[in-house]
C-alpha atoms as a PDB file:
ATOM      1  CA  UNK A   1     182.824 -29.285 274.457  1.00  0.00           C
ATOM      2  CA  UNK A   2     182.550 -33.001 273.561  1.00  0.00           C
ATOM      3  CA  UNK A   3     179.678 -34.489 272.293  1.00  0.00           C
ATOM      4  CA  UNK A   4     179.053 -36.781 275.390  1.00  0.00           C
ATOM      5  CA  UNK A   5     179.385 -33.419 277.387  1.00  0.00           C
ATOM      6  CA  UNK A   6     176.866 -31.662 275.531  1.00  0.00           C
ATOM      7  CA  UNK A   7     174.450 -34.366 275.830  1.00  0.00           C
ATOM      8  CA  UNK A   8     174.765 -35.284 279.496  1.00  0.00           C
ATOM      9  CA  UNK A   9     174.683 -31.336 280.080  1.00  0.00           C
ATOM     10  CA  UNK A  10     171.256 -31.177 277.664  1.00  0.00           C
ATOM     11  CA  UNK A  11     169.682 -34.557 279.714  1.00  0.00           C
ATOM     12  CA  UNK A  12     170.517 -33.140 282.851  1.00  0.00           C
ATOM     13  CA  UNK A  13     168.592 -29.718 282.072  1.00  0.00           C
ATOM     14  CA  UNK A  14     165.611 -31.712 280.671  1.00  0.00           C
ATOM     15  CA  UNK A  15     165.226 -33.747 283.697  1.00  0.00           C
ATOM     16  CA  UNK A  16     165.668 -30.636 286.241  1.00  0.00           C
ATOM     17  CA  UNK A  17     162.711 -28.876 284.136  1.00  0.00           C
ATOM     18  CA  UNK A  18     160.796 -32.347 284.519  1.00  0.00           C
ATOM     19  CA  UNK A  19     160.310 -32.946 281.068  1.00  0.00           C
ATOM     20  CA  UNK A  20     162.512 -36.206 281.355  1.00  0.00           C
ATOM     21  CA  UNK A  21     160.126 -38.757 279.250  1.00  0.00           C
ATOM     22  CA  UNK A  22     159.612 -42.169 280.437  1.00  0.00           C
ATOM     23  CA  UNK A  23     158.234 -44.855 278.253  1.00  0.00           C
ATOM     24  CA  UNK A  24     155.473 -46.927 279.940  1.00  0.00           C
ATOM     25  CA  UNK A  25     155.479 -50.525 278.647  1.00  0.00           C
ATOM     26  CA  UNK A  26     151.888 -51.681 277.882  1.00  0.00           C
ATOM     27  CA  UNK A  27     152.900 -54.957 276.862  1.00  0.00           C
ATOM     28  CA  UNK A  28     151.617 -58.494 278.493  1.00  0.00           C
ATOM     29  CA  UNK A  29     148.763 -60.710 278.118  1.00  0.00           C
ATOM     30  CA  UNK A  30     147.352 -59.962 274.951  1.00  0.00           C
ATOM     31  CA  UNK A  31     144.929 -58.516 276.896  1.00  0.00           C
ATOM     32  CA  UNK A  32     143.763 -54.764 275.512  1.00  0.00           C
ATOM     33  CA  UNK A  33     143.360 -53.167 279.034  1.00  0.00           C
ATOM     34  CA  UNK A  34     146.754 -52.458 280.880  1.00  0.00           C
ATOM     35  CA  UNK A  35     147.585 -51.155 284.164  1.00  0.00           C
ATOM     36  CA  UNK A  36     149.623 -48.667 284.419  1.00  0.00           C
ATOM     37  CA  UNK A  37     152.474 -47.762 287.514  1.00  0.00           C
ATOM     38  CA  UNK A  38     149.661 -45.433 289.442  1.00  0.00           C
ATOM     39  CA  UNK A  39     146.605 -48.044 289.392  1.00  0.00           C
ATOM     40  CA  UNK A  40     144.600 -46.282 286.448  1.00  0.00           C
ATOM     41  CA  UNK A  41     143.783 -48.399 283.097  1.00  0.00           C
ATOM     42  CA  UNK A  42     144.281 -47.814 279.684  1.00  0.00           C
ATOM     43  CA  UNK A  43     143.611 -48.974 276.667  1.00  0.00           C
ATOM     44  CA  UNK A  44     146.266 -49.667 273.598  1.00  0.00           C
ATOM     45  CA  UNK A  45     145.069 -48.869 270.354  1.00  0.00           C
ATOM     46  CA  UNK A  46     148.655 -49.333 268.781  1.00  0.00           C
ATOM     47  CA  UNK A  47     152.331 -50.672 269.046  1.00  0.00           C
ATOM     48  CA  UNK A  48     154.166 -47.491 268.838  1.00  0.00           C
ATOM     49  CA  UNK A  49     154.234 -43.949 270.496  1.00  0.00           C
ATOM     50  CA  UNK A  50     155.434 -41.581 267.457  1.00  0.00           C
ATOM     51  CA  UNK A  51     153.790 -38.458 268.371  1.00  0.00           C
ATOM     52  CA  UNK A  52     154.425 -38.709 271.819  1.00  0.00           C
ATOM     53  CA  UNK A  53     150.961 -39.393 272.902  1.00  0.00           C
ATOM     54  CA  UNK A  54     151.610 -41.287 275.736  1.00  0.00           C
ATOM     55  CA  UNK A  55     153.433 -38.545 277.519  1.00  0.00           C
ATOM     56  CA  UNK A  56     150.108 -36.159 278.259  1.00  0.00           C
ATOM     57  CA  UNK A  57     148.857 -35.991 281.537  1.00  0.00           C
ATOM     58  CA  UNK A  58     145.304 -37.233 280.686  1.00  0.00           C
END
């Protein structure tokens, strides 16, 4: 098995689970309070997403 095999194979098992992430882009505005795709607000307290935070269903 190639390595592009094993990794369409892996992306293709994540996404049928429904564990697929996908980034949300808070940028725009300068403002501090973003909108996000399903109407609800947040608010960014930093630039980057290394623990994954954004990902929970709050």
């Amino acid at each position: 098995m190639t390595w592009r095999q094993w990794t369409s194979e892996r992306n293709e098992t994540i996404q049928a689970q429904g564990r697929w992430r996908t980034v949300q882009d808070l940028h725009g505005n300068n403002r501090a309070d973003r909108n996000l795709p399903d109407g609800s607000t947040v608010v960014a307290f930093a630039s980057n997403d290394y623990l994954g935070l954004t990902s929970i269903p709050w």
